[in-house]
ModelCIF file with pLDDT and N, C-alpha, C, O atoms, coordinates in Angstrom:
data_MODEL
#
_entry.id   MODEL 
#
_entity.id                         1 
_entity.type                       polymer 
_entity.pdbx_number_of_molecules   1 
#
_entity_poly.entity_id                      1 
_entity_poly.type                           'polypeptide(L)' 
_entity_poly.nstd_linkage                   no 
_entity_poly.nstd_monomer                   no 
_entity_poly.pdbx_seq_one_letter_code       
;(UNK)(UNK)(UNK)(UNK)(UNK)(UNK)(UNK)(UNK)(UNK)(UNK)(UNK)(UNK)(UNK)(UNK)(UNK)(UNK)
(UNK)(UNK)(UNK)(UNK)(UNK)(UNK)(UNK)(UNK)(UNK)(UNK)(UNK)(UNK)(UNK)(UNK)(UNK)(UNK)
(UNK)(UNK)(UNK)(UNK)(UNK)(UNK)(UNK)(UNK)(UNK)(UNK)(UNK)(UNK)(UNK)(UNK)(UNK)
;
_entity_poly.pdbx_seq_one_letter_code_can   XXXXXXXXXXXXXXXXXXXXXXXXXXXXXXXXXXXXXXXXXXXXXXX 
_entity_poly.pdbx_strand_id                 A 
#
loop_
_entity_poly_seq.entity_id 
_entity_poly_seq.num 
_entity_poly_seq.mon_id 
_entity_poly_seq.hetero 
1 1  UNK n 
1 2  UNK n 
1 3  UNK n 
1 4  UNK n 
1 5  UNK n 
1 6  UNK n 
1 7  UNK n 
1 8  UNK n 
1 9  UNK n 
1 10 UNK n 
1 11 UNK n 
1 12 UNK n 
1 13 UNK n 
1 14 UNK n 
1 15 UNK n 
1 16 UNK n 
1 17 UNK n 
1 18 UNK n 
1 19 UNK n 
1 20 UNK n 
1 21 UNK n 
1 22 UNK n 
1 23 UNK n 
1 24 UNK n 
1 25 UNK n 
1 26 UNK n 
1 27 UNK n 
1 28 UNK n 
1 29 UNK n 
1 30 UNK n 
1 31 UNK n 
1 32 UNK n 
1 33 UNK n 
1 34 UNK n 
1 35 UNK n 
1 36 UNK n 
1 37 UNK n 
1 38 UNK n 
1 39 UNK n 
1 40 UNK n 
1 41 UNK n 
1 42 UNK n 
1 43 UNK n 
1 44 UNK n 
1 45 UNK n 
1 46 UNK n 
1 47 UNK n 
#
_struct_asym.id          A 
_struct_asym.entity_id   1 
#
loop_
_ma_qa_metric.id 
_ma_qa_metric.mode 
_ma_qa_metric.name 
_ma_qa_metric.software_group_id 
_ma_qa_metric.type 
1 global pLDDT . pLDDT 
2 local  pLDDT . pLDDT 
#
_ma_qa_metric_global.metric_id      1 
_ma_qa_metric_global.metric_value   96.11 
_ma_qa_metric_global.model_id       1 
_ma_qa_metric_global.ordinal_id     1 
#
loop_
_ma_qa_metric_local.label_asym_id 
_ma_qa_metric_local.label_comp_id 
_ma_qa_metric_local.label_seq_id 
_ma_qa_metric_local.metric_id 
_ma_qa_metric_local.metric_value 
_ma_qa_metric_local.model_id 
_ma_qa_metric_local.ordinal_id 
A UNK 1  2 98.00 1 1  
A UNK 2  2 98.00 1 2  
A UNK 3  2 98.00 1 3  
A UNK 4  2 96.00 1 4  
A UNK 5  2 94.00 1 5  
A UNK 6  2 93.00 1 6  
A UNK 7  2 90.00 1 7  
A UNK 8  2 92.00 1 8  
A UNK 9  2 95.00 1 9  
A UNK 10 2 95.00 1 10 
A UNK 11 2 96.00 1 11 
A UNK 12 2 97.00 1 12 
A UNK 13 2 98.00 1 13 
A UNK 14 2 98.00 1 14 
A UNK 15 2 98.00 1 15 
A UNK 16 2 98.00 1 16 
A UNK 17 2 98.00 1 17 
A UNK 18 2 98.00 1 18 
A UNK 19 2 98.00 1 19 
A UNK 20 2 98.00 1 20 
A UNK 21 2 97.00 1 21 
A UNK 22 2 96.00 1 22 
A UNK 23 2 98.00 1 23 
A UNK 24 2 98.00 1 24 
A UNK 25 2 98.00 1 25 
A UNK 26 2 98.00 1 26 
A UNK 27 2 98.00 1 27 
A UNK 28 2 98.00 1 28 
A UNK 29 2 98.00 1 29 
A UNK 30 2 97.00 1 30 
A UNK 31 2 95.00 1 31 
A UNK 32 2 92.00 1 32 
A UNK 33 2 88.00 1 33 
A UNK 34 2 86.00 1 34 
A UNK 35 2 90.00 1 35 
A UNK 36 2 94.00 1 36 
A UNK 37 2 95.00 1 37 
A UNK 38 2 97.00 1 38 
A UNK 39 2 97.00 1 39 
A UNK 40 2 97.00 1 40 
A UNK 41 2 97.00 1 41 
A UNK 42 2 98.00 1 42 
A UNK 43 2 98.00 1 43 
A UNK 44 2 98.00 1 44 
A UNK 45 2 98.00 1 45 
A UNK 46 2 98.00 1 46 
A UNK 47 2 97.00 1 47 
#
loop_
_atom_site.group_PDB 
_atom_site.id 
_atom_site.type_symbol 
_atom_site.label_atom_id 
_atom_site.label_alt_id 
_atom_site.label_comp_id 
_atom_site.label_asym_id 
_atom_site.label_entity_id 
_atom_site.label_seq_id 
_atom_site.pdbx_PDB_ins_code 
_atom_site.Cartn_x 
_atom_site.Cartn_y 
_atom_site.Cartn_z 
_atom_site.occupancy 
_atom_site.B_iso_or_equiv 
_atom_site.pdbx_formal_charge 
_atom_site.auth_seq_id 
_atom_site.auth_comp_id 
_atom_site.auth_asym_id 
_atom_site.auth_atom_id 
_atom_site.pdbx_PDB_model_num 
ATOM 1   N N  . UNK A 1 1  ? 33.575 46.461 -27.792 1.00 98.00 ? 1  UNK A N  1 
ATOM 2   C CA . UNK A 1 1  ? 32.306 45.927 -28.285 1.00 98.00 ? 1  UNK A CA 1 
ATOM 3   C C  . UNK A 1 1  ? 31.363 45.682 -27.103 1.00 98.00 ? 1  UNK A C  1 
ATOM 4   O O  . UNK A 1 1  ? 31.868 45.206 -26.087 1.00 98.00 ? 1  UNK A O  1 
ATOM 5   N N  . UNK A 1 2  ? 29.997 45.963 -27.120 1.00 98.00 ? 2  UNK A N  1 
ATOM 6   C CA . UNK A 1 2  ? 29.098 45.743 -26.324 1.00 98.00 ? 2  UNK A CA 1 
ATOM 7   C C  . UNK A 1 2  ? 28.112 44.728 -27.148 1.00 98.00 ? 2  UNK A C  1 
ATOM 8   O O  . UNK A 1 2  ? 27.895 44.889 -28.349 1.00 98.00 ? 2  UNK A O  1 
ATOM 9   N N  . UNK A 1 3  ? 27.682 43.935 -26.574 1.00 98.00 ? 3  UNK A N  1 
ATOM 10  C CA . UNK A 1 3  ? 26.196 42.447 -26.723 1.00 98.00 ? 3  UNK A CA 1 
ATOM 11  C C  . UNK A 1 3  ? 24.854 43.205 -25.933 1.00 98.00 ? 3  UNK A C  1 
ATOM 12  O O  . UNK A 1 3  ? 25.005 43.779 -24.855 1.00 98.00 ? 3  UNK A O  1 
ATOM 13  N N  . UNK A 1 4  ? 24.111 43.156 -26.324 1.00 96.00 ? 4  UNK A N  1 
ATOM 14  C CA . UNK A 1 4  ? 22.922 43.487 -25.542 1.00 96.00 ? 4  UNK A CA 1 
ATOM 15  C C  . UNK A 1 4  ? 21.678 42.633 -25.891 1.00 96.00 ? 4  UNK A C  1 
ATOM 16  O O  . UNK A 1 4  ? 21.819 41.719 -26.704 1.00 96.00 ? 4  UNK A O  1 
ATOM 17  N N  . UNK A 1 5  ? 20.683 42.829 -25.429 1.00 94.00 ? 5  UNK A N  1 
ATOM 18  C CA . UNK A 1 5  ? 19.457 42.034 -25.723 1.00 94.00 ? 5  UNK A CA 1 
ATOM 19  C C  . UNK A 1 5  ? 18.333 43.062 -25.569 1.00 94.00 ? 5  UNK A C  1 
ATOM 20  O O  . UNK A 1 5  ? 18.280 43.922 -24.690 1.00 94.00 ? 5  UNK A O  1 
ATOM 21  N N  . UNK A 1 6  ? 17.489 42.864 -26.497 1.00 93.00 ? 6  UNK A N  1 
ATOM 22  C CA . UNK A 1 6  ? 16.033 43.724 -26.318 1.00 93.00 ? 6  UNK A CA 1 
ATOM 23  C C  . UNK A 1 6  ? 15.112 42.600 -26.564 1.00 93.00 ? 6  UNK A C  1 
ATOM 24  O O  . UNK A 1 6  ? 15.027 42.162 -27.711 1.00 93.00 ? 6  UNK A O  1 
ATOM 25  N N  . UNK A 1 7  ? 14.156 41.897 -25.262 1.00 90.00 ? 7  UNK A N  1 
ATOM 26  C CA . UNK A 1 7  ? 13.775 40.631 -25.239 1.00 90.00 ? 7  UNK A CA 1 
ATOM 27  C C  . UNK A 1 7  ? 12.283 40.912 -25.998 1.00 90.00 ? 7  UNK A C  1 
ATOM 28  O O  . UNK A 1 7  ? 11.743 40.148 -26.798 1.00 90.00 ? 7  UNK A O  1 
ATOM 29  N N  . UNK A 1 8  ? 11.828 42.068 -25.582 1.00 92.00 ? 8  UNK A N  1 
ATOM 30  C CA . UNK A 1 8  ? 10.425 42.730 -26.178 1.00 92.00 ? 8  UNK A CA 1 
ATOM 31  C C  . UNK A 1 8  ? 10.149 42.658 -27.685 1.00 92.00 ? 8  UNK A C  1 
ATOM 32  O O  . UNK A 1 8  ? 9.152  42.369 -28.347 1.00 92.00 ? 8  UNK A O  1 
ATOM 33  N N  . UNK A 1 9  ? 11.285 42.994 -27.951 1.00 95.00 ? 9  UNK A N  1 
ATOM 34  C CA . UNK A 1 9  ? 11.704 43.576 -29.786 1.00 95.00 ? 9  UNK A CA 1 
ATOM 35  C C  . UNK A 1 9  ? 12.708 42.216 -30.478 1.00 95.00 ? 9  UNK A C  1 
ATOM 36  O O  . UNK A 1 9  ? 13.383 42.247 -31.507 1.00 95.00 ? 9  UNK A O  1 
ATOM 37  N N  . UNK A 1 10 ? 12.477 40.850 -29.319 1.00 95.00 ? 10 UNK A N  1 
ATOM 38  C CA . UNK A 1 10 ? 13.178 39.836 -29.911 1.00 95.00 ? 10 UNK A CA 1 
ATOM 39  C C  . UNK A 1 10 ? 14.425 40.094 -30.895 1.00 95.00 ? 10 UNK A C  1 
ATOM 40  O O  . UNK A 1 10 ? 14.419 39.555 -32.001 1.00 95.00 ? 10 UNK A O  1 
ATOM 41  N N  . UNK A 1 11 ? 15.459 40.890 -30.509 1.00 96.00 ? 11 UNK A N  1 
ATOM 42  C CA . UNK A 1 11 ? 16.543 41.397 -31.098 1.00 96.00 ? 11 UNK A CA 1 
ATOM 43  C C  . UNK A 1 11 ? 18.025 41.193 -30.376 1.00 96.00 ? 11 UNK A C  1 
ATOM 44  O O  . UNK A 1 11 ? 18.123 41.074 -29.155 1.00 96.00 ? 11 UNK A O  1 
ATOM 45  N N  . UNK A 1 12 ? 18.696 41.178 -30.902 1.00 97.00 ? 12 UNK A N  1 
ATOM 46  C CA . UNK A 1 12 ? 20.385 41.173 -30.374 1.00 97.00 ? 12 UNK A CA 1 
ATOM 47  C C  . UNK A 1 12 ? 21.378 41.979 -30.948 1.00 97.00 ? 12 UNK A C  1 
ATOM 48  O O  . UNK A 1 12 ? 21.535 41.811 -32.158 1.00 97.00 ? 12 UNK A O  1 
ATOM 49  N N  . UNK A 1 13 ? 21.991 42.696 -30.472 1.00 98.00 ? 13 UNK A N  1 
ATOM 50  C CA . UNK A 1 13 ? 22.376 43.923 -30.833 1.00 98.00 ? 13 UNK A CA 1 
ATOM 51  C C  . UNK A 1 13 ? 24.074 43.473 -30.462 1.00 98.00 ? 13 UNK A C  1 
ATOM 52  O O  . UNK A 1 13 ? 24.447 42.730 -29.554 1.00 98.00 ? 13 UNK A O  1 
ATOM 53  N N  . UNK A 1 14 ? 25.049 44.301 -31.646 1.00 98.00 ? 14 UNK A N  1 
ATOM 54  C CA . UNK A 1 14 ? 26.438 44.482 -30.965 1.00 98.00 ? 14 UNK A CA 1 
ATOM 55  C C  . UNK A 1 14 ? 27.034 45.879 -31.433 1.00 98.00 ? 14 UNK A C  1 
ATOM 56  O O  . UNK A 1 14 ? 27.485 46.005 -32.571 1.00 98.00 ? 14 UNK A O  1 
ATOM 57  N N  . UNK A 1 15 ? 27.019 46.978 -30.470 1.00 98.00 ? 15 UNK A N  1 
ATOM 58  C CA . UNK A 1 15 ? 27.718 47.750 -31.106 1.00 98.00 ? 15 UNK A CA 1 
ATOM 59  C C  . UNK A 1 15 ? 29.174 47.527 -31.129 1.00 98.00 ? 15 UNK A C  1 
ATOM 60  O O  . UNK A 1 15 ? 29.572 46.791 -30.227 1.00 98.00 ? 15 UNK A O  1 
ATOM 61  N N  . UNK A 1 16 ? 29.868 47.881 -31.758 1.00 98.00 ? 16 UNK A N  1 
ATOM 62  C CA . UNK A 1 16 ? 31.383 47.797 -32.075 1.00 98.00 ? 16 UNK A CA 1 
ATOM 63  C C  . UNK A 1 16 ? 31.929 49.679 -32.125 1.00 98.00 ? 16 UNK A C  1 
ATOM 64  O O  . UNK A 1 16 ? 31.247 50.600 -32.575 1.00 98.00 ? 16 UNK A O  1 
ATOM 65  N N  . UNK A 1 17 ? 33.094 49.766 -31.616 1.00 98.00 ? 17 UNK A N  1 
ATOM 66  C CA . UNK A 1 17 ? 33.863 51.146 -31.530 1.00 98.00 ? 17 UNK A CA 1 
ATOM 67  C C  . UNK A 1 17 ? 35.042 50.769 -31.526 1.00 98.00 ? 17 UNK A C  1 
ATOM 68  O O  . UNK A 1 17 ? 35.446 49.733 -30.998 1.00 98.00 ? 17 UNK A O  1 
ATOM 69  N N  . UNK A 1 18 ? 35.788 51.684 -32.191 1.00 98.00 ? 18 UNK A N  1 
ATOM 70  C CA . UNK A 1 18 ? 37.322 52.075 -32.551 1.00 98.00 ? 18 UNK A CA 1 
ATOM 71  C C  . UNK A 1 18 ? 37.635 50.479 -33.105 1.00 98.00 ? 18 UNK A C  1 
ATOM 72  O O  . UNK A 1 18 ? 38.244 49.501 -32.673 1.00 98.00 ? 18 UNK A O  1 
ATOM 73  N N  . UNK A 1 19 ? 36.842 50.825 -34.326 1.00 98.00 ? 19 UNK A N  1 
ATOM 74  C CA . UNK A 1 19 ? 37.351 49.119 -35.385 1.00 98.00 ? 19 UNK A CA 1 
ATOM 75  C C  . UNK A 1 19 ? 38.310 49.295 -35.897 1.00 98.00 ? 19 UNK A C  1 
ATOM 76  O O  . UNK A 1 19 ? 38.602 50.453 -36.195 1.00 98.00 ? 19 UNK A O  1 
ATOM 77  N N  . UNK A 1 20 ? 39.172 48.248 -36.203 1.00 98.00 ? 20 UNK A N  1 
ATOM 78  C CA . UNK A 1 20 ? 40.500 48.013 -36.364 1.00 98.00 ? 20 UNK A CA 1 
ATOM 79  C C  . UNK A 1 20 ? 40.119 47.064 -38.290 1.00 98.00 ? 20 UNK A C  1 
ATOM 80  O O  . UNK A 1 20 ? 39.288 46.161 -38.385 1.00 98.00 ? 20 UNK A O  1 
ATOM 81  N N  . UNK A 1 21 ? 40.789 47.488 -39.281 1.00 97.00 ? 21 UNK A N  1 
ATOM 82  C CA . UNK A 1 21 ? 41.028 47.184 -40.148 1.00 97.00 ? 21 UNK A CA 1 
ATOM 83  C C  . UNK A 1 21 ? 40.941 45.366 -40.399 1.00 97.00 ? 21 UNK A C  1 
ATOM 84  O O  . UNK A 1 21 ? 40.554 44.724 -41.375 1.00 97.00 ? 21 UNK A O  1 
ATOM 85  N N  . UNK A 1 22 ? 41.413 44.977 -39.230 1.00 96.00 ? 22 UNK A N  1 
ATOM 86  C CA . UNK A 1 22 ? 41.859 43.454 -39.373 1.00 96.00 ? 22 UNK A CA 1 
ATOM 87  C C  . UNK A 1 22 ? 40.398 43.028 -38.689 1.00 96.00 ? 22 UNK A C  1 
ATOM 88  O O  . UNK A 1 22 ? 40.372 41.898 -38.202 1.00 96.00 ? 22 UNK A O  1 
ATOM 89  N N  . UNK A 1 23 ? 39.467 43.639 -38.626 1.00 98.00 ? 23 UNK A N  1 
ATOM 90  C CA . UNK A 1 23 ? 38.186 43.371 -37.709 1.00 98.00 ? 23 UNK A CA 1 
ATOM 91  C C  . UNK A 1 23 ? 37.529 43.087 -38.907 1.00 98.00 ? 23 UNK A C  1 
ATOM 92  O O  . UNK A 1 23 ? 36.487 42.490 -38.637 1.00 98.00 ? 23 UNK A O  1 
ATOM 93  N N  . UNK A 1 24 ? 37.758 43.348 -40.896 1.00 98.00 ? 24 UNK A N  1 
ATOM 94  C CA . UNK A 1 24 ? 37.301 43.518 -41.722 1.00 98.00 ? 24 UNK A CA 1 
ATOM 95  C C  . UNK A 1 24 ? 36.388 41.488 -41.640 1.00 98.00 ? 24 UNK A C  1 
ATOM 96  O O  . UNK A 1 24 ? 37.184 40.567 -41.826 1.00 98.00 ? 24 UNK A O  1 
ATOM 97  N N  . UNK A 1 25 ? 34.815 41.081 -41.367 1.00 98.00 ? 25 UNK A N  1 
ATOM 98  C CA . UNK A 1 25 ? 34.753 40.195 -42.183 1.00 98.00 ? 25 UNK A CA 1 
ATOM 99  C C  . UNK A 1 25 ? 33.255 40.380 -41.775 1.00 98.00 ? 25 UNK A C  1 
ATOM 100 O O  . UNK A 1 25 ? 32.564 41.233 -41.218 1.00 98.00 ? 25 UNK A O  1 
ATOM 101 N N  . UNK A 1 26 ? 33.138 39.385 -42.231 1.00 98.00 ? 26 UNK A N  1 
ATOM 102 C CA . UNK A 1 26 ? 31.237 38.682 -42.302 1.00 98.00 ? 26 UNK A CA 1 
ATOM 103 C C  . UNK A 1 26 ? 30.842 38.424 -40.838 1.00 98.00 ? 26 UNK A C  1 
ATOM 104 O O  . UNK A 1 26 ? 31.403 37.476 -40.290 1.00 98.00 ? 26 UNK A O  1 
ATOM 105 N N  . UNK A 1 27 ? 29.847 39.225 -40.049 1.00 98.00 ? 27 UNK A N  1 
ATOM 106 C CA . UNK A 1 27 ? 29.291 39.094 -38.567 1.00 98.00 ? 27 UNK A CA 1 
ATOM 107 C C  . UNK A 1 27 ? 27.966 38.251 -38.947 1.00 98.00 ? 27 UNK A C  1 
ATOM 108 O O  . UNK A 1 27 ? 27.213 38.441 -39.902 1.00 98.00 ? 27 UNK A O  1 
ATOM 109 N N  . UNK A 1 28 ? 27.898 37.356 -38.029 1.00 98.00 ? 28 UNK A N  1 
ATOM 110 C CA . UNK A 1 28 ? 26.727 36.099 -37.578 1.00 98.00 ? 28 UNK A CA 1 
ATOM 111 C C  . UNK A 1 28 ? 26.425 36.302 -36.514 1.00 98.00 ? 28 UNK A C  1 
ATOM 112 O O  . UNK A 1 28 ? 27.157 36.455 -35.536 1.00 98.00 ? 28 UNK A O  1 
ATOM 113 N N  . UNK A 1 29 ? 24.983 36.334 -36.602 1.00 98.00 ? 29 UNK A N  1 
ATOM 114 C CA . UNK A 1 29 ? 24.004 36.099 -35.482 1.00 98.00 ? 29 UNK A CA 1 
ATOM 115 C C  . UNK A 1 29 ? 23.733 34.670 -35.111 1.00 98.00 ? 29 UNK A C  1 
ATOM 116 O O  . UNK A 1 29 ? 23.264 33.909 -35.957 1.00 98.00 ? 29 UNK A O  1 
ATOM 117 N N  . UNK A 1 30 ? 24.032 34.216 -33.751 1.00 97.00 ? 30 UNK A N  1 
ATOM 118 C CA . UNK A 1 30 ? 23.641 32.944 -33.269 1.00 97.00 ? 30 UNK A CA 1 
ATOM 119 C C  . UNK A 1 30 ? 22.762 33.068 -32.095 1.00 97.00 ? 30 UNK A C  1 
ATOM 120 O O  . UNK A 1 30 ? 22.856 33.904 -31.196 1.00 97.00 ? 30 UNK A O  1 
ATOM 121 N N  . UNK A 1 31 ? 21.906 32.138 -32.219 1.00 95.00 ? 31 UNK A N  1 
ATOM 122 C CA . UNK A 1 31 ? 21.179 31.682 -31.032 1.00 95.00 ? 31 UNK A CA 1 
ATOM 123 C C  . UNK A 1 31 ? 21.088 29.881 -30.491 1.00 95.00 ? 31 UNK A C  1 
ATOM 124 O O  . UNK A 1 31 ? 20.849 28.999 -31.315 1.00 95.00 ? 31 UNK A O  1 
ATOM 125 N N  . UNK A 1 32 ? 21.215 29.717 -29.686 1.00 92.00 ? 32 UNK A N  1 
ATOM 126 C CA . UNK A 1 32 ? 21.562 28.371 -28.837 1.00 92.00 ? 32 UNK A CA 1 
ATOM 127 C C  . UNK A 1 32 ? 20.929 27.680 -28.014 1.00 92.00 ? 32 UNK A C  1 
ATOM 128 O O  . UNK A 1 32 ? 21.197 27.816 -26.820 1.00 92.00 ? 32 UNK A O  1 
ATOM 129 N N  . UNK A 1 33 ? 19.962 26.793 -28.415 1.00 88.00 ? 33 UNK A N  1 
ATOM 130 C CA . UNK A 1 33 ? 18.815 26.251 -27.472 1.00 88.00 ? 33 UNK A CA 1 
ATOM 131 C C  . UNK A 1 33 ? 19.330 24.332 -27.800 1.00 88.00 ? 33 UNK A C  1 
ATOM 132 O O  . UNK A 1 33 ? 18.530 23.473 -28.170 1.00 88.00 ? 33 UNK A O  1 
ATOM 133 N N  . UNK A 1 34 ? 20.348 24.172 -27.618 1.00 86.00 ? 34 UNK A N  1 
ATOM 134 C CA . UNK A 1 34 ? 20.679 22.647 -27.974 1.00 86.00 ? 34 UNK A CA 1 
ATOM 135 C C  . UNK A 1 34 ? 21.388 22.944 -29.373 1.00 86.00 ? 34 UNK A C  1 
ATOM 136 O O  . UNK A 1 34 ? 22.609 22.790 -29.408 1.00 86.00 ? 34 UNK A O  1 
ATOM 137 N N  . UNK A 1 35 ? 20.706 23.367 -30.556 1.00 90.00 ? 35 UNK A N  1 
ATOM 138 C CA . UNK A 1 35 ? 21.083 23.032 -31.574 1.00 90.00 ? 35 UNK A CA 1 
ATOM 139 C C  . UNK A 1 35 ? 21.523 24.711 -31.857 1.00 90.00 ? 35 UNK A C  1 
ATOM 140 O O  . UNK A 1 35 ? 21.155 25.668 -31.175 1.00 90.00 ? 35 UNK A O  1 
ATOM 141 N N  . UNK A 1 36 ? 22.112 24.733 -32.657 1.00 94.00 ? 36 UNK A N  1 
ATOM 142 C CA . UNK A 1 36 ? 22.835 26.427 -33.276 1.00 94.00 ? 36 UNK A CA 1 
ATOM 143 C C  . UNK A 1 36 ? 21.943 26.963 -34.212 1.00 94.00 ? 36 UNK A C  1 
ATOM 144 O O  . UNK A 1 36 ? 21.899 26.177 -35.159 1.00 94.00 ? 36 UNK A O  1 
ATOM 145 N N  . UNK A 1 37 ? 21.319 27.783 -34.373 1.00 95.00 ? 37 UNK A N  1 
ATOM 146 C CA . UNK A 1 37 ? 20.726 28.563 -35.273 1.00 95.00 ? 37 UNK A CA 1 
ATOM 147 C C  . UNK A 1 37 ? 21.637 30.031 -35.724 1.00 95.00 ? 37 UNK A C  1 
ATOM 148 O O  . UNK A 1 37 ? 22.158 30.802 -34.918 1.00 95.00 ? 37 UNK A O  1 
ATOM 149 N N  . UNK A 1 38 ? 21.659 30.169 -37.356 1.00 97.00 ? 38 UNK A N  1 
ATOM 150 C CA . UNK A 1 38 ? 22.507 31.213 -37.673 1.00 97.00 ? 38 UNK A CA 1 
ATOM 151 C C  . UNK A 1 38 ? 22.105 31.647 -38.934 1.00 97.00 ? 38 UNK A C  1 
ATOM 152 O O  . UNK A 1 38 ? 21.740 30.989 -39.908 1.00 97.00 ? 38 UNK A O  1 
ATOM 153 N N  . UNK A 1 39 ? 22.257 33.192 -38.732 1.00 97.00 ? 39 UNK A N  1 
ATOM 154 C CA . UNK A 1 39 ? 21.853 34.189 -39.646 1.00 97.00 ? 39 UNK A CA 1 
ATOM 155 C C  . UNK A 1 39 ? 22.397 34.012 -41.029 1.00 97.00 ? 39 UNK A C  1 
ATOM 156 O O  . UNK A 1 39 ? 23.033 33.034 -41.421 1.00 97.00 ? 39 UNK A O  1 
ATOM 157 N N  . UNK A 1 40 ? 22.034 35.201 -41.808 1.00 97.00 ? 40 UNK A N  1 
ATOM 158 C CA . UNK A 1 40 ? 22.848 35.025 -43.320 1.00 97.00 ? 40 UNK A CA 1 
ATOM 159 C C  . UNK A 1 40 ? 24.274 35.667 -42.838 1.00 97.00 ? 40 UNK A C  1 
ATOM 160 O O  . UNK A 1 40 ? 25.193 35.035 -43.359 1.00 97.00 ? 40 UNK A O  1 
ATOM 161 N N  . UNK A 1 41 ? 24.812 36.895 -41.871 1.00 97.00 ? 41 UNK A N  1 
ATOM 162 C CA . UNK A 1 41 ? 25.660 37.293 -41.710 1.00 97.00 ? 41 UNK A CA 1 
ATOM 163 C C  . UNK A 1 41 ? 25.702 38.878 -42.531 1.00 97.00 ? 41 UNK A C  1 
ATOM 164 O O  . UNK A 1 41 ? 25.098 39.101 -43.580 1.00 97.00 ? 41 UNK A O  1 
ATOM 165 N N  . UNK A 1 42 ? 26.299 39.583 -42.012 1.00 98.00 ? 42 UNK A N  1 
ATOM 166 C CA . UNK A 1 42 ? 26.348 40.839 -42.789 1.00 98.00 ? 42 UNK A CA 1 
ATOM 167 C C  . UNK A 1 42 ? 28.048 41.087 -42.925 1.00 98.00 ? 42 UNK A C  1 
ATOM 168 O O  . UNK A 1 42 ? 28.963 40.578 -42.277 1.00 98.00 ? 42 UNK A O  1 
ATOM 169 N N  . UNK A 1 43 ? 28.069 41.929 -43.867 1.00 98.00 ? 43 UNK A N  1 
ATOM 170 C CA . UNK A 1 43 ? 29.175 42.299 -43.644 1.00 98.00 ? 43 UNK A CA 1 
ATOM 171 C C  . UNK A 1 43 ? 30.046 43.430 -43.435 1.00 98.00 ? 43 UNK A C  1 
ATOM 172 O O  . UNK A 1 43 ? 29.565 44.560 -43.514 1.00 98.00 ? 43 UNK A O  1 
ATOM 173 N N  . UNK A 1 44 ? 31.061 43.291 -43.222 1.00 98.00 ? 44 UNK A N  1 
ATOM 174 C CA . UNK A 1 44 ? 31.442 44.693 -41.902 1.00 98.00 ? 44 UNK A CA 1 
ATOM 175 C C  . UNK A 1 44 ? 33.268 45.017 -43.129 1.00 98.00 ? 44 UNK A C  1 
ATOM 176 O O  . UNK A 1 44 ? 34.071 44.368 -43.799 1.00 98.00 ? 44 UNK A O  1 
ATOM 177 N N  . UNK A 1 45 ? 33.052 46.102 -42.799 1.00 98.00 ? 45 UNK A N  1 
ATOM 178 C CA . UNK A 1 45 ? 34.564 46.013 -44.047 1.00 98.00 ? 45 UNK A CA 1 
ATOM 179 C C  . UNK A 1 45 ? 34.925 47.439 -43.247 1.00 98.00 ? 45 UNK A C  1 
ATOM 180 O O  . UNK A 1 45 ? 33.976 48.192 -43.030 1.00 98.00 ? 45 UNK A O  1 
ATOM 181 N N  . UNK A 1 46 ? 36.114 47.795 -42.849 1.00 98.00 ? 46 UNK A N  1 
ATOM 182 C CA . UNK A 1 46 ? 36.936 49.158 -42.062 1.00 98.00 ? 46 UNK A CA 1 
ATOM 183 C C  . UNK A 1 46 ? 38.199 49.069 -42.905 1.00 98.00 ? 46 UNK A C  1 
ATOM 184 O O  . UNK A 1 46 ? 39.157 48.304 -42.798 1.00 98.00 ? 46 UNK A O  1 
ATOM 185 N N  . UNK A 1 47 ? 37.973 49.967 -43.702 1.00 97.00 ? 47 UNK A N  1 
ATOM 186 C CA . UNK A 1 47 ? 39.136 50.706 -44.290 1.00 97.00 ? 47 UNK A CA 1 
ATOM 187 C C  . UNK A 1 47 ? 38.704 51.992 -44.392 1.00 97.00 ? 47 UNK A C  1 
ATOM 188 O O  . UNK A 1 47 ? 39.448 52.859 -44.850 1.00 97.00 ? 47 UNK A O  1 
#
């Protein structure tokens, strides 16, 4: 898995490769300035 940032396009990116079945759930976006801010989550399913 790679994290990246595109600060221009205010975005956060993760690609993921060679997913593993047990990797199957709901991914959250967080950001952290004191308090936690978090996305709806998407979800990721490998079968």
């Amino acid at each position: 898995f790679t994290i990246s940032r595109d600060n221009a396009k205010n975005t956060v990116y993760l690609q993921m490769s060679s997913l593993k079945p047990e990797e199957t759930a709901v991914y959250y976006c967080n950001a952290r300035v004191g308090t936690y801010y978090w996305g709806q989550g998407t979800q990721v399913t490998v079968s």
